[in-house]
Protein backbone atom coordinates (compact mmCIF):
# COMPACT_ATOMS: atom_id res chain seq x y z
CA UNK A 1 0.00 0.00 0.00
CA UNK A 2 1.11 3.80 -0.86
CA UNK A 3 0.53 5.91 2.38
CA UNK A 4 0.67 9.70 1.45
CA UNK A 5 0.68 11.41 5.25
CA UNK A 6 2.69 14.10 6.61
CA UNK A 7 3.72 12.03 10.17
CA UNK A 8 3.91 16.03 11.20
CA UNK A 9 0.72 16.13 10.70
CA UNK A 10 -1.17 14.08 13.85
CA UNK A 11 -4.58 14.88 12.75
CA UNK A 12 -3.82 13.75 9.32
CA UNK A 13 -2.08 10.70 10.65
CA UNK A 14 -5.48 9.98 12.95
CA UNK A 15 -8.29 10.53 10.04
CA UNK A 16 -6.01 8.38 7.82
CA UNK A 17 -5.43 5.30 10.55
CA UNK A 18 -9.47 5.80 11.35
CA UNK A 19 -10.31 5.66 7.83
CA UNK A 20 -8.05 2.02 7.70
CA UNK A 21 -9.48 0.61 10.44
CA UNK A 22 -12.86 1.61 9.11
CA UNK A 23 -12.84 -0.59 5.92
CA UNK A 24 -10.98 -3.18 7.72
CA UNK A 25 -13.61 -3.77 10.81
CA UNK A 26 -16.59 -2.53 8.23
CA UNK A 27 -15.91 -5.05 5.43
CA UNK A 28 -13.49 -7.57 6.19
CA UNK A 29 -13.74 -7.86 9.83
CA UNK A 30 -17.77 -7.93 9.05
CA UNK A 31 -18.73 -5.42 12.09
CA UNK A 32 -19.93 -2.62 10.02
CA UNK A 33 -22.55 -1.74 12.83
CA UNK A 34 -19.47 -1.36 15.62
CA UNK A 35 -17.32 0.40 12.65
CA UNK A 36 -19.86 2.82 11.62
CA UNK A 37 -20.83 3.65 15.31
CA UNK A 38 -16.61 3.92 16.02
CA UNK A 39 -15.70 5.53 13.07
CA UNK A 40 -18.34 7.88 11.24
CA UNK A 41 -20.19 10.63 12.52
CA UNK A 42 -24.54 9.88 13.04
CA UNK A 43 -24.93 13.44 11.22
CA UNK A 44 -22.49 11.70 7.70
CA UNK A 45 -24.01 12.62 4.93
CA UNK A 46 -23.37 10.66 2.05
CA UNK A 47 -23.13 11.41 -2.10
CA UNK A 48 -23.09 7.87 -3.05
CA UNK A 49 -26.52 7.49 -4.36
CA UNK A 50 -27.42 3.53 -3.11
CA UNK A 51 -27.12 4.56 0.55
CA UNK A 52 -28.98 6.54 2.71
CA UNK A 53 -27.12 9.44 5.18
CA UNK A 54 -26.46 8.46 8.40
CA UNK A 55 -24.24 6.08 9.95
CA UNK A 56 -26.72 3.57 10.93
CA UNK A 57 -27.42 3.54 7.05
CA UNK A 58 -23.72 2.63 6.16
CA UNK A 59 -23.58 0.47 8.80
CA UNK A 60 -26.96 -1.58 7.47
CA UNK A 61 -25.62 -1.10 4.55
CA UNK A 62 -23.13 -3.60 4.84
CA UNK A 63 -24.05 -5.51 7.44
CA UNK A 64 -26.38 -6.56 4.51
CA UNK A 65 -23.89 -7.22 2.04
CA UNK A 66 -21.43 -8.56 4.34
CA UNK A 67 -24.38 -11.25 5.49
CA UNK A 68 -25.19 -11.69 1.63
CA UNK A 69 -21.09 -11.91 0.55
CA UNK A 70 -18.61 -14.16 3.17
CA UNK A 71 -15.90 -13.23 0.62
CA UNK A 72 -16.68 -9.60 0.48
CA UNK A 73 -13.08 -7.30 1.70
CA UNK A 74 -11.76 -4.83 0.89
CA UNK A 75 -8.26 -3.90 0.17
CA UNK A 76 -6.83 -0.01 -0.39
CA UNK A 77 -4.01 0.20 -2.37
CA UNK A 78 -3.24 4.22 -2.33
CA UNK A 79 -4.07 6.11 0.70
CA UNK A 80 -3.47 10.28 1.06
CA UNK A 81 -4.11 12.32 3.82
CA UNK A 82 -4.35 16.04 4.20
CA UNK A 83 -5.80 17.33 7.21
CA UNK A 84 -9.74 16.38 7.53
CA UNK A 85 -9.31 14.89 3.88
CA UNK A 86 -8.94 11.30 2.98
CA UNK A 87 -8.86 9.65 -0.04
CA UNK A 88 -8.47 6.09 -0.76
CA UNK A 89 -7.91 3.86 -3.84
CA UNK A 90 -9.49 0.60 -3.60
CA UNK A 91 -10.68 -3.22 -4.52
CA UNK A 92 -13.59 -4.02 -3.29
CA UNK A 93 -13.68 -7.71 -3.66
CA UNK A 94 -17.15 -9.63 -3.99
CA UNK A 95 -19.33 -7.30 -2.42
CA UNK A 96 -22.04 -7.90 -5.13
CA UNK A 97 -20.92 -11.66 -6.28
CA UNK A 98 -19.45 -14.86 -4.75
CA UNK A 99 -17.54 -15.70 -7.67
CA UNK A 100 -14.37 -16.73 -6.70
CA UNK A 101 -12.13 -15.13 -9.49
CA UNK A 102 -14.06 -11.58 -9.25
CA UNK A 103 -11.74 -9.06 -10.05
CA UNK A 104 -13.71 -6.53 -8.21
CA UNK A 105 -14.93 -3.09 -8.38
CA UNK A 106 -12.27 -0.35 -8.20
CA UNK A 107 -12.83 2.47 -6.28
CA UNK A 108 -11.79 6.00 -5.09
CA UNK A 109 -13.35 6.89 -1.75
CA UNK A 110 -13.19 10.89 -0.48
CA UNK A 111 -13.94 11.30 3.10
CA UNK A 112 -14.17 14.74 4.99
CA UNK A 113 -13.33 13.94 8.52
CA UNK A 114 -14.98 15.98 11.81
CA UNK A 115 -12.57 16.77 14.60
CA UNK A 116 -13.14 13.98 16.41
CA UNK A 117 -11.82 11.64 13.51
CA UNK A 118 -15.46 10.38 12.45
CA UNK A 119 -16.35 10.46 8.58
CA UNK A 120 -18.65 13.41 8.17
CA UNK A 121 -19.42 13.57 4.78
CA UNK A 122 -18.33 10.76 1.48
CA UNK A 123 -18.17 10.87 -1.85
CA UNK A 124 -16.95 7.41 -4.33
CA UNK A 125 -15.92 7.22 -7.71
CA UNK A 126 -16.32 3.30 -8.74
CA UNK A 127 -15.52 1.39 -11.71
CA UNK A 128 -16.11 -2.54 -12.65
CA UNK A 129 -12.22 -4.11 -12.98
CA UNK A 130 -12.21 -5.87 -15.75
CA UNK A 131 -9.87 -8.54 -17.15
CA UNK A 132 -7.45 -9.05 -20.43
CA UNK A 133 -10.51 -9.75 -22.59
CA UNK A 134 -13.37 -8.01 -21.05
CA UNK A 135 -12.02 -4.55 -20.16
CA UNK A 136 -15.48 -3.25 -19.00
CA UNK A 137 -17.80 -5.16 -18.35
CA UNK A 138 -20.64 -2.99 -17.60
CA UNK A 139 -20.09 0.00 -20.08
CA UNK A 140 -17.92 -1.89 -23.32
CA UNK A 141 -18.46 -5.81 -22.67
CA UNK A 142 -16.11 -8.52 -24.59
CA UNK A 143 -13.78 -5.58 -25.58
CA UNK A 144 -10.06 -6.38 -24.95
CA UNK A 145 -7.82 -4.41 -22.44
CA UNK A 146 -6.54 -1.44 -24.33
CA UNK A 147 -3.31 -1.52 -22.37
CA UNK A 148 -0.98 -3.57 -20.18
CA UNK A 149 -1.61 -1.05 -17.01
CA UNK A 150 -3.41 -2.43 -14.08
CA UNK A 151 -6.15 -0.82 -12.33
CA UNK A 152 -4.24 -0.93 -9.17
């Protein structure tokens, strides 16, 4: 993983090690109720259009797909910090299949963090991964990768 912090920075440092531990206890630990009550604010508003705002509503959220998906984790690959901003690059592995070769659904998570460390507000950015011959799937099936480059 890529950590982009200043270690000068301590609330940085927090927001980014709170924002870790969040996907780790959320998704792969699957305790998304004790994340989301640990680790975002109740008054989180969120731009991602398939949940509701609130913690409790992440935190349902997932408990759901976590339930649903015993495979589902996630795993960041680029993480940056800058005082109550984070953003994170990630795989998010079988949250909406069981398949065991899914290649997962890339994404790029924003999270403004309150003073207390707790997500207040998130915005994503997500994108099907694809594979050599099926590039992506969603938006340009059965069309070979265009490149060598990896998504991560």
């Amino acid at each position: 993983m890529i950590v982009l912090v200043d270690p000068n920075d301590s609330r940085a440092v927090r927001n980014k090690d709170n924002v870790l531990a969040l996907y780790d206890l959320m998704i792969n630990q699957k305790k998304s109720e004790e994340a989301t009550a640990k680790f975002v604010s109740p008054a989180y508003i969120q731009h991602n259009p398939l949940i509701p705002d609130g913690s409790d509503a992440l935190g349902k959220y997932f408990g759901q797909v976590t339930r649903e998906r015993a495979n589902a984790r996630a795993v960041v690959h680029r993480i940056i910090a800058v005082g109550d901003y984070v953003w994170a690059h990630v795989n998010f592995l079988n949250l909406f299949n069981d398949e065991p070769n899914d290649t997962g659904i890339a994404g790029v998570d924003i999270y403004k963090m309150d003073a207390d460390g707790k997500a207040i507000e998130h915005w994503d950015t997500l994108q099907v991964v694809g594979d050599s011959k099926n590039s992506a799937p969603l938006i340009a099936p059965n069309i070979p990768r265009a490149n060598a480059n990896g998504m991560f």
